[in-house]
Protein backbone atom coordinates (compact mmCIF):
# COMPACT_ATOMS: atom_id res chain seq x y z
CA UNK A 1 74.33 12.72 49.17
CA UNK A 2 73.75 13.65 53.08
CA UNK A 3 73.34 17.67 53.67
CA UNK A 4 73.47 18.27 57.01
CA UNK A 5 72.63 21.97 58.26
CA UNK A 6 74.92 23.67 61.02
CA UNK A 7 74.40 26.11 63.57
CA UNK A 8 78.01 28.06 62.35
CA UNK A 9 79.03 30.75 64.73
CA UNK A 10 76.33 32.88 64.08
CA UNK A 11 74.21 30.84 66.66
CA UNK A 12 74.00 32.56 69.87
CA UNK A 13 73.56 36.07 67.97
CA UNK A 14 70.45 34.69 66.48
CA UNK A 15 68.79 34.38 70.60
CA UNK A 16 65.83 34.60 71.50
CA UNK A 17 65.22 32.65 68.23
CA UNK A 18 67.73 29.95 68.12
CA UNK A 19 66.95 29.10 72.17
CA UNK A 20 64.06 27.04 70.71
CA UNK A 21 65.18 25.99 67.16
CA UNK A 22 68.27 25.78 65.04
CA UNK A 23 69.28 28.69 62.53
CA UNK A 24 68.20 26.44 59.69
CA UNK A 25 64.19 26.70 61.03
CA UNK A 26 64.12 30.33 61.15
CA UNK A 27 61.88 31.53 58.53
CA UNK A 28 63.09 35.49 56.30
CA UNK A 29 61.85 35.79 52.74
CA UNK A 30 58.68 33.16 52.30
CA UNK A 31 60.47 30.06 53.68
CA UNK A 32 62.39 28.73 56.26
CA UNK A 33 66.66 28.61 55.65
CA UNK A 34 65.87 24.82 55.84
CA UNK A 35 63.24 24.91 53.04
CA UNK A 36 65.01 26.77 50.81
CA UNK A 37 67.84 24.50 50.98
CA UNK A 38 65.99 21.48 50.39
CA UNK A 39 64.12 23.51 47.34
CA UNK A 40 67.75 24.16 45.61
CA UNK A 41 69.54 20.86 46.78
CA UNK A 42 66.37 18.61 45.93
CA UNK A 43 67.22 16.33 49.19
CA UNK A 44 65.80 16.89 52.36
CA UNK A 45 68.01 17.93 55.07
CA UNK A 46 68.92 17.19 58.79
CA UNK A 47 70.61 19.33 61.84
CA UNK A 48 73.94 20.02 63.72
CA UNK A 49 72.51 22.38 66.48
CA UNK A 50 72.47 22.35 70.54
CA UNK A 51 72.50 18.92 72.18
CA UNK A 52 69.48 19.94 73.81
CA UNK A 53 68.05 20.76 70.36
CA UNK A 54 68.75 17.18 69.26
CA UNK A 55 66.06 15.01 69.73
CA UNK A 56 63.25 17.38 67.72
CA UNK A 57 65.94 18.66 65.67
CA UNK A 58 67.77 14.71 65.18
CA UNK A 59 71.25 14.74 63.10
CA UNK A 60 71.49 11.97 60.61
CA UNK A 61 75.17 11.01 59.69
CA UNK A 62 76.05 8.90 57.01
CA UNK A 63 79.45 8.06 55.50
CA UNK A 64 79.75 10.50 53.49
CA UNK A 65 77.97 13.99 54.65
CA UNK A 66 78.40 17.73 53.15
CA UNK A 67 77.77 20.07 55.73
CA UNK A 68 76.13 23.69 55.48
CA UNK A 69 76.57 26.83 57.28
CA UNK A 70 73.01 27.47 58.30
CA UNK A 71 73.46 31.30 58.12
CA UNK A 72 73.90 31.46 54.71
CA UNK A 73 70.64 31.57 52.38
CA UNK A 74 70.96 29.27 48.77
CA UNK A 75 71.64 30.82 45.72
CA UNK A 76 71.54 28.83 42.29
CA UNK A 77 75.13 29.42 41.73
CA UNK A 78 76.00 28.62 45.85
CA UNK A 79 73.92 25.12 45.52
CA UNK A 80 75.57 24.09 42.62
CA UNK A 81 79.41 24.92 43.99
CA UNK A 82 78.08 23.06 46.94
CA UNK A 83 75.92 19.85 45.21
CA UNK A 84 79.21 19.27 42.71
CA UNK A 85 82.61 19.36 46.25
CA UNK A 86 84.34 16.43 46.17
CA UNK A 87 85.89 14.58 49.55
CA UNK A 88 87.72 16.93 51.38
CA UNK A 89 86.76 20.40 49.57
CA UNK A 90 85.28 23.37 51.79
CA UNK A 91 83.70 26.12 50.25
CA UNK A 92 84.88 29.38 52.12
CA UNK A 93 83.85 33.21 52.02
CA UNK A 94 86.70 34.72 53.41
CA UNK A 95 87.72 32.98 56.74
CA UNK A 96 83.82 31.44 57.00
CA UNK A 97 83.27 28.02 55.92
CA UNK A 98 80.12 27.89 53.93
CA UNK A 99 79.91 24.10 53.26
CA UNK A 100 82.53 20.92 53.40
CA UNK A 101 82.26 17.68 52.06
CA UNK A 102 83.81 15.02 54.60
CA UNK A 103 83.88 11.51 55.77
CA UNK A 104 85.10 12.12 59.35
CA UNK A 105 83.42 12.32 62.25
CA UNK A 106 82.99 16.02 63.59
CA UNK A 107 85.77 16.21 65.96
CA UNK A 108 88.06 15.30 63.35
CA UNK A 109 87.32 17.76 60.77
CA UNK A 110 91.20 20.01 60.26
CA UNK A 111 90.34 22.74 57.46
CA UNK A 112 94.36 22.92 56.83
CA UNK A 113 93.69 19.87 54.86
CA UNK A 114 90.86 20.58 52.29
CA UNK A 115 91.04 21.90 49.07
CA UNK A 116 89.27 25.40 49.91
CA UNK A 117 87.04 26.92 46.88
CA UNK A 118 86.45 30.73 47.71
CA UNK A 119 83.04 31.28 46.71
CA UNK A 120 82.62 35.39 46.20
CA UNK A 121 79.43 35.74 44.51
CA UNK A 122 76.39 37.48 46.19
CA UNK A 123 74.78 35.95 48.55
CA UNK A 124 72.20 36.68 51.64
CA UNK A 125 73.54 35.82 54.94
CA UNK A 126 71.55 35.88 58.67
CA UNK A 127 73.48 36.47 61.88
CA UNK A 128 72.02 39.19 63.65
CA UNK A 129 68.30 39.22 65.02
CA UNK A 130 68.12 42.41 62.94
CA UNK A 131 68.63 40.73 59.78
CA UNK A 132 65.69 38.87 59.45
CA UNK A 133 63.65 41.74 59.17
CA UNK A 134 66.06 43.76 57.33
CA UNK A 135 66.93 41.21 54.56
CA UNK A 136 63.32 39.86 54.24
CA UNK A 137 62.94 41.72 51.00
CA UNK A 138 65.81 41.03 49.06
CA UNK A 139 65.00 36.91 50.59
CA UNK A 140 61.22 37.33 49.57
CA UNK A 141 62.53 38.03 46.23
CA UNK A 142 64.47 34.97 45.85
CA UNK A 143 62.11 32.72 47.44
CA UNK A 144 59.53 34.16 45.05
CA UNK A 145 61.35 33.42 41.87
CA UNK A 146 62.27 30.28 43.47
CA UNK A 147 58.11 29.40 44.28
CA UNK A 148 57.12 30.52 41.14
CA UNK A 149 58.94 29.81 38.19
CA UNK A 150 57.20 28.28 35.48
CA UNK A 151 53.68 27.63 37.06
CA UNK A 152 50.81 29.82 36.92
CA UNK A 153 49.00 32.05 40.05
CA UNK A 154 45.71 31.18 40.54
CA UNK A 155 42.98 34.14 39.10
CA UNK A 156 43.11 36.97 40.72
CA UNK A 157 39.64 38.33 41.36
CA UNK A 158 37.75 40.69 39.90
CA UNK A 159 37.23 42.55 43.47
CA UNK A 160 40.64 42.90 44.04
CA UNK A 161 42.02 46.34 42.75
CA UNK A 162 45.47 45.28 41.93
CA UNK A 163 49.18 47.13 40.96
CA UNK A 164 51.64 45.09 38.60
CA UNK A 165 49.47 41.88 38.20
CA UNK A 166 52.19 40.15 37.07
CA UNK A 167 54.33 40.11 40.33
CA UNK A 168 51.02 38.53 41.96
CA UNK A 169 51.04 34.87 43.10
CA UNK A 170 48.18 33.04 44.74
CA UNK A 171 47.95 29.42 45.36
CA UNK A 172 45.45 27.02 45.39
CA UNK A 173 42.61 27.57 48.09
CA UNK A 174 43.37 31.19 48.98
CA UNK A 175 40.67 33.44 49.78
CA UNK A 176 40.90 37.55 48.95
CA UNK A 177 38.03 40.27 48.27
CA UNK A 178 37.49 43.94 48.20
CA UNK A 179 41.47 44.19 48.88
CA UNK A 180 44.13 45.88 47.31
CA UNK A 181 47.77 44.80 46.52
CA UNK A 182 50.29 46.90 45.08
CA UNK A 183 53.28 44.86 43.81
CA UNK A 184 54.84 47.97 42.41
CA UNK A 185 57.74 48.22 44.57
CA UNK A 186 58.11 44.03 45.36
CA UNK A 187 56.27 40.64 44.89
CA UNK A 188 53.21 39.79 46.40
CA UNK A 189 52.85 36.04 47.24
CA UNK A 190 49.42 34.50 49.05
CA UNK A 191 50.20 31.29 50.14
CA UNK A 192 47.55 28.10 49.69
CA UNK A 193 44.29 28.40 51.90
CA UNK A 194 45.54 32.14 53.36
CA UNK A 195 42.89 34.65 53.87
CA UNK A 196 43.06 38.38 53.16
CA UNK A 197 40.21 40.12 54.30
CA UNK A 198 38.06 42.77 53.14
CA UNK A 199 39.68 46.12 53.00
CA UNK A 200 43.10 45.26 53.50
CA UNK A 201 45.62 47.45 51.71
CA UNK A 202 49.41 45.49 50.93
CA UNK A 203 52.33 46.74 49.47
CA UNK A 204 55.25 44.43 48.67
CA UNK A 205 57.18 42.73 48.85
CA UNK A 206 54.82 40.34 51.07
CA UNK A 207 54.78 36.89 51.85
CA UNK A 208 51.34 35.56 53.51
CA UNK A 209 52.17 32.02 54.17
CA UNK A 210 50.01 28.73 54.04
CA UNK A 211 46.97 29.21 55.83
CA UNK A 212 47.79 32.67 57.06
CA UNK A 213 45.24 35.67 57.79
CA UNK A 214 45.09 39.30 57.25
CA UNK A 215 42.70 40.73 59.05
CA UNK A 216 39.79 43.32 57.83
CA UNK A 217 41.26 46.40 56.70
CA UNK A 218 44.80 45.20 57.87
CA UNK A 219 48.05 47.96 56.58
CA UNK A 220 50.72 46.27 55.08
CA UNK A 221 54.05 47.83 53.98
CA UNK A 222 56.51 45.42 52.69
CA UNK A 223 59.18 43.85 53.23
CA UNK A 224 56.70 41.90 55.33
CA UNK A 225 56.05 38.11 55.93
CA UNK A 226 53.30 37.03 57.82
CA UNK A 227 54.16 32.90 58.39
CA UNK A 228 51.92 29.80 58.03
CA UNK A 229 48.73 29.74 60.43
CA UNK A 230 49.63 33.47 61.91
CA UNK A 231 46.40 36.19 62.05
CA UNK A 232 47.55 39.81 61.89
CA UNK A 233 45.73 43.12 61.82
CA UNK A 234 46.20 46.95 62.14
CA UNK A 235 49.36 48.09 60.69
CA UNK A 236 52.83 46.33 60.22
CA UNK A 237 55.63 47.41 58.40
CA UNK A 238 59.17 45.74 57.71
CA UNK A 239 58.38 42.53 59.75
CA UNK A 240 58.54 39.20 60.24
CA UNK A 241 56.11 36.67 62.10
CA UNK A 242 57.24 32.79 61.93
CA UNK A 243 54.59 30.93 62.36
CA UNK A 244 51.35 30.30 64.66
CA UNK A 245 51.56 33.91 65.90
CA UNK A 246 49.16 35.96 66.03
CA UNK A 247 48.86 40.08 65.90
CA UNK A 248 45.02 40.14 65.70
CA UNK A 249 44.02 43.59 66.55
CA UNK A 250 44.78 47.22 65.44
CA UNK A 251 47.96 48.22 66.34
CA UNK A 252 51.47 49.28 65.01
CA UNK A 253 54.40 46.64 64.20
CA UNK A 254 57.50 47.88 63.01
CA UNK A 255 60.88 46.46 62.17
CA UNK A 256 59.97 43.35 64.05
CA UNK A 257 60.44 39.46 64.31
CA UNK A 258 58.02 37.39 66.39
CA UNK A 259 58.33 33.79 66.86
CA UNK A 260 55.79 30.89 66.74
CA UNK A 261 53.00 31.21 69.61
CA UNK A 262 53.89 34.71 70.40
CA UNK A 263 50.27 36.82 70.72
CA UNK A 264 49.97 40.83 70.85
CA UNK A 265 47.09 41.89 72.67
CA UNK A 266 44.88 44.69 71.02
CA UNK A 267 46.22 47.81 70.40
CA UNK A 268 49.86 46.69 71.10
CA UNK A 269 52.36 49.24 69.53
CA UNK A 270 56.03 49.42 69.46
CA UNK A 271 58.81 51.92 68.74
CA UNK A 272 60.95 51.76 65.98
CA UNK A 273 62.45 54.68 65.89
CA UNK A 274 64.41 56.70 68.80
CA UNK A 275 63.03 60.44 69.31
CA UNK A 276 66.44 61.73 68.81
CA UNK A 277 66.77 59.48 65.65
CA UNK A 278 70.05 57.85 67.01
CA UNK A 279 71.28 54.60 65.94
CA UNK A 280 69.32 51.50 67.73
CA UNK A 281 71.23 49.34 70.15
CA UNK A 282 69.81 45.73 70.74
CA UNK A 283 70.49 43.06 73.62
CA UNK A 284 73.19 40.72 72.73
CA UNK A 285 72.72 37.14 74.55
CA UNK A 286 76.36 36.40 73.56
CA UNK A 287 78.12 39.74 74.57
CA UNK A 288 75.30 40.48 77.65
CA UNK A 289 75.43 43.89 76.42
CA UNK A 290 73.30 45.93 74.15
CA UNK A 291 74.69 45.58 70.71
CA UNK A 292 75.29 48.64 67.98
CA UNK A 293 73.00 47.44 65.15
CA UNK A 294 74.07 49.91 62.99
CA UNK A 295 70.57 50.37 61.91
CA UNK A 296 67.49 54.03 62.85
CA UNK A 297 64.73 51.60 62.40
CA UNK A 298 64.50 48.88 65.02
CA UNK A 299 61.42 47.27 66.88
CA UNK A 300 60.76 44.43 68.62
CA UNK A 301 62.53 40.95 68.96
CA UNK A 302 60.12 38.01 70.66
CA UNK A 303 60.64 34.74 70.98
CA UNK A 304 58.25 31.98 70.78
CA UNK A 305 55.33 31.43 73.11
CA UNK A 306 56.09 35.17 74.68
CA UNK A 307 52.73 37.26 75.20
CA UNK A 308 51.57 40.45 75.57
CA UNK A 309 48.31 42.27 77.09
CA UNK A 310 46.22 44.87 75.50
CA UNK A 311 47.71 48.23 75.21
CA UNK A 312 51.17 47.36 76.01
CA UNK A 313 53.97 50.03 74.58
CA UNK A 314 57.24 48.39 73.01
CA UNK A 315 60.41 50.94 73.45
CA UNK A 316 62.61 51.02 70.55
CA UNK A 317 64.71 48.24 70.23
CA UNK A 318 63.31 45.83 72.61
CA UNK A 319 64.11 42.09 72.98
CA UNK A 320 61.88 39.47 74.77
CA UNK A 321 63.02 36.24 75.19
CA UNK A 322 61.25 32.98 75.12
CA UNK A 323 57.60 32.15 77.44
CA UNK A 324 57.20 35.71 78.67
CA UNK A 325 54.13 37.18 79.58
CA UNK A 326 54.07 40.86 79.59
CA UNK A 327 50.87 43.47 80.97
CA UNK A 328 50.27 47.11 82.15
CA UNK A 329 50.47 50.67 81.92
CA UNK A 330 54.15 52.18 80.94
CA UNK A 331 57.32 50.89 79.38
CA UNK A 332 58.85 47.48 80.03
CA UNK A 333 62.44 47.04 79.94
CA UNK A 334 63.84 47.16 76.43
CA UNK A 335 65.36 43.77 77.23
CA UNK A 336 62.78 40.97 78.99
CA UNK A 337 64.57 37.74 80.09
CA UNK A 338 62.91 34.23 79.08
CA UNK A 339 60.07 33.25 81.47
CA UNK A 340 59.28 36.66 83.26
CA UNK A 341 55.96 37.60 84.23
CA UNK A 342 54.94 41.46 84.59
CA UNK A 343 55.72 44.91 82.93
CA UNK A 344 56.87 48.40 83.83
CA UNK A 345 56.30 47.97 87.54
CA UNK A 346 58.72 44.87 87.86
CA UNK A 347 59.04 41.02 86.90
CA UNK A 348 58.48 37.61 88.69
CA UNK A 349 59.49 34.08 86.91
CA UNK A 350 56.85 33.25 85.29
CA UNK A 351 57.03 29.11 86.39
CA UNK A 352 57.17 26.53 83.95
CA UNK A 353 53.92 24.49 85.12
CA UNK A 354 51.87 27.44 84.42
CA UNK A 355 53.50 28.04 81.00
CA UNK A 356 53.09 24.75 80.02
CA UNK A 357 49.34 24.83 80.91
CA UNK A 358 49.01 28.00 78.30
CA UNK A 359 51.29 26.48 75.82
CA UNK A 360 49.71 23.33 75.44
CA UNK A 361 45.98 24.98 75.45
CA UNK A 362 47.17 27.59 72.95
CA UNK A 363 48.65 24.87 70.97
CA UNK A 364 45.46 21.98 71.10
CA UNK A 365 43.35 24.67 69.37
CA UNK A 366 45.59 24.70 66.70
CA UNK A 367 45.38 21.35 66.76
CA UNK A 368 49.04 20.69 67.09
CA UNK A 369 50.40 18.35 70.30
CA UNK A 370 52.59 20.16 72.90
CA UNK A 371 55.08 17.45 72.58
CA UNK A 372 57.76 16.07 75.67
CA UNK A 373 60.35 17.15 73.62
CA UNK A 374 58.65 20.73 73.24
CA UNK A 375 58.52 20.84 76.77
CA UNK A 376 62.20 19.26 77.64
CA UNK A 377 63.72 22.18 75.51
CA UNK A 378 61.71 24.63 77.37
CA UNK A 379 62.91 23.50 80.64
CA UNK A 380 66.60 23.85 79.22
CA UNK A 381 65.55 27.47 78.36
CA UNK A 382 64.32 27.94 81.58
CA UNK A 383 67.42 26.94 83.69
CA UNK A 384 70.00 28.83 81.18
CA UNK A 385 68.17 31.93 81.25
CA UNK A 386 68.18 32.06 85.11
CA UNK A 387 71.18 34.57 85.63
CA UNK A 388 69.06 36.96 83.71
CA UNK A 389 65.64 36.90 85.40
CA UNK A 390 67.46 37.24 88.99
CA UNK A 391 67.97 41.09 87.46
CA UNK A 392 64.29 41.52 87.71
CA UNK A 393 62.55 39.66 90.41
């Protein structure tokens, strides 16, 4: 069978983080929407997202194709309903389609004609910025069940002091000493060839991905993920980090996502909570508004390849969107378009040629190719994001 992996509606609620990839590559819990997918479904996948999108994110359609909401996060029992839909059966919660098995092209798809199974189990779903950080627990969880069942964690060593050993996973190639990890209150999983240093304390749940590092006497608090190839230090609690970030120096992260190629300069700290405790409101790229969250604990949103100087303050509920660069004394806005250059005192556009230059340096020492296509979906961000920046220059 052909899964193919849709944006759903929940798309443009997901910006900053959906201007550069679809809903299915956002990472919450250990893996990535599409990873966990594949994992349950045992097929790889391809994407329904932004023509723009397309050619790093291609669509393959066959003649027969089951389609998946994105937003919604696999479950045993949800993969199963989903692997076993015949021709013309949607799987719906409520008024949401979930999944649909069809042989029409796209534009024909009519609902009124499917055999709809209502699928009311529990489930995790993402389609607020918020969630990500806010479900990461519960999706750590899953993912860690899913990563772990029936194989065995590598030894833990004898330097490590170490809380409910049993809710401990380390893969091959990882390297931790003189650290302590208290899986008490959720799972602790170090991904192959991550790095914890000396003297860092963790609580779960905590997902250090593939080649990940904590640095010396780093401050976890769980729900926490730290993606593949990301360095973080100081102290960081509730977050999430994709990929390829890094938060190197001390410094407080709270109720955060970053993207990929996002960097914190030292002593970077955000808000996450209001001084008069009142509920957080976020920026809403769909609404242009600032959007009830419904939540007291709210940091920072970034999207990829946005940066940061040293000491830069974070208000509460702050979202930056994609290729900012941000410096100096005082407050920025609590909402930073795409491709502004500045702080507190005011923004410029931050032009794409010089962007590029950092993006593709920052990315060769990685040792990963700042592709055309990279750049062409960039350039889309750019123009789209113009109405915004005008605001601020």
């Amino acid at each position: 069978m052909n899964y193919i992996l849709f944006d759903g509606p929940a798309r443009n609620n997901l910006l900053p983080f959906t201007f550069t990839r679809p809903v299915a590559d956002i990472r919450v819990g250990i893996l990535t929407i599409r990873e966990k997918w594949e994992k349950h479904l045992g097929f790889t996948t391809t994407t329904l997202t932004e023509e723009y999108l397309s050619e790093k994110y291609p669509m393959v359609e066959m003649d027969s194709n089951i389609m998946i909401n994105a937003s919604y996060l696999p479950t045993k029992e949800l993969a199963e309903t989903i692997k076993n839909l015949d021709e013309n059966q949607a799987v719906f919660n409520g008024e949401d389609v979930i999944a649909f098995y069809t042989k029409d092209t796209q534009d024909e798809v009519n609902f009124e004609t499917y055999d709809a199974i209502e699928f009311d189990s529990e489930f995790i779903k993402i389609e607020q910025t918020w969630d990500i950080f806010s479900k990461n627990g519960a999706a750590i969880i899953e993912d860690f069940e899913l990563l772990t069942k029936d194989r065995e964690s590598q030894p833990i060593p004898n330097s490590v002091n170490c809380i409910n050993a049993q809710d401990i996973f380390i893969e091959e190639g990882a390297s931790l000493e003189f650290v302590t990890l208290n899986a008490s209150s959720g799972p602790i999983y170090i991904g192959k060839n991550a790095e914890v240093m000396e003297g860092s304390i963790v609580r779960g749940p905590f997902a250090l991905c593939e080649h990940a590092t904590l640095k010396l006497a780093a401050k976890i608090y769980g729900p926490t993920t730290v993606g593949p190839h990301s360095k973080v230090g100081g102290e960081v609690n509730n977050s999430v980090i994709f990929g390829y970030s890094n938060k190197g120096h001390d410094g407080f992260l709270g109720n955060s996502v970053l993207g990929e190629w996002c960097n914190l300069g030292a002593d970077t700290n955000n808000s996450n909570l209001k001084n008069n405790y009142a509920e957080v409101r976020l920026w809403n790229y769909e609404t242009q508004g600032f959007a009830r969250t419904g939540l007291q604990f709210c940091g920072l949103m970034m999207g990829d390849h946005s940066k940061c100087g040293i000491n830069t303050m974070f208000n509460t509920g702050t979202v930056v969107g994609v290729s900012a660069n941000i410096f100096g004394s005082g407050f920025p806005r609590n909402f930073v378009p795409s491709f502004s250059w500045g702080g507190h005192s005011g923004f410029t556009t931050y032009l794409t040629r010089k962007a590029f230059e950092v993006a593709e340096v920052v990315m060769k020492r990685r040792n990963v190719t700042f592709s055309d296509a990279d750049k062409a979906i960039l350039e889309h961000v750019f123009e789209n994001t113009k109405q915004w920046r005008k605001k601020d220059d």
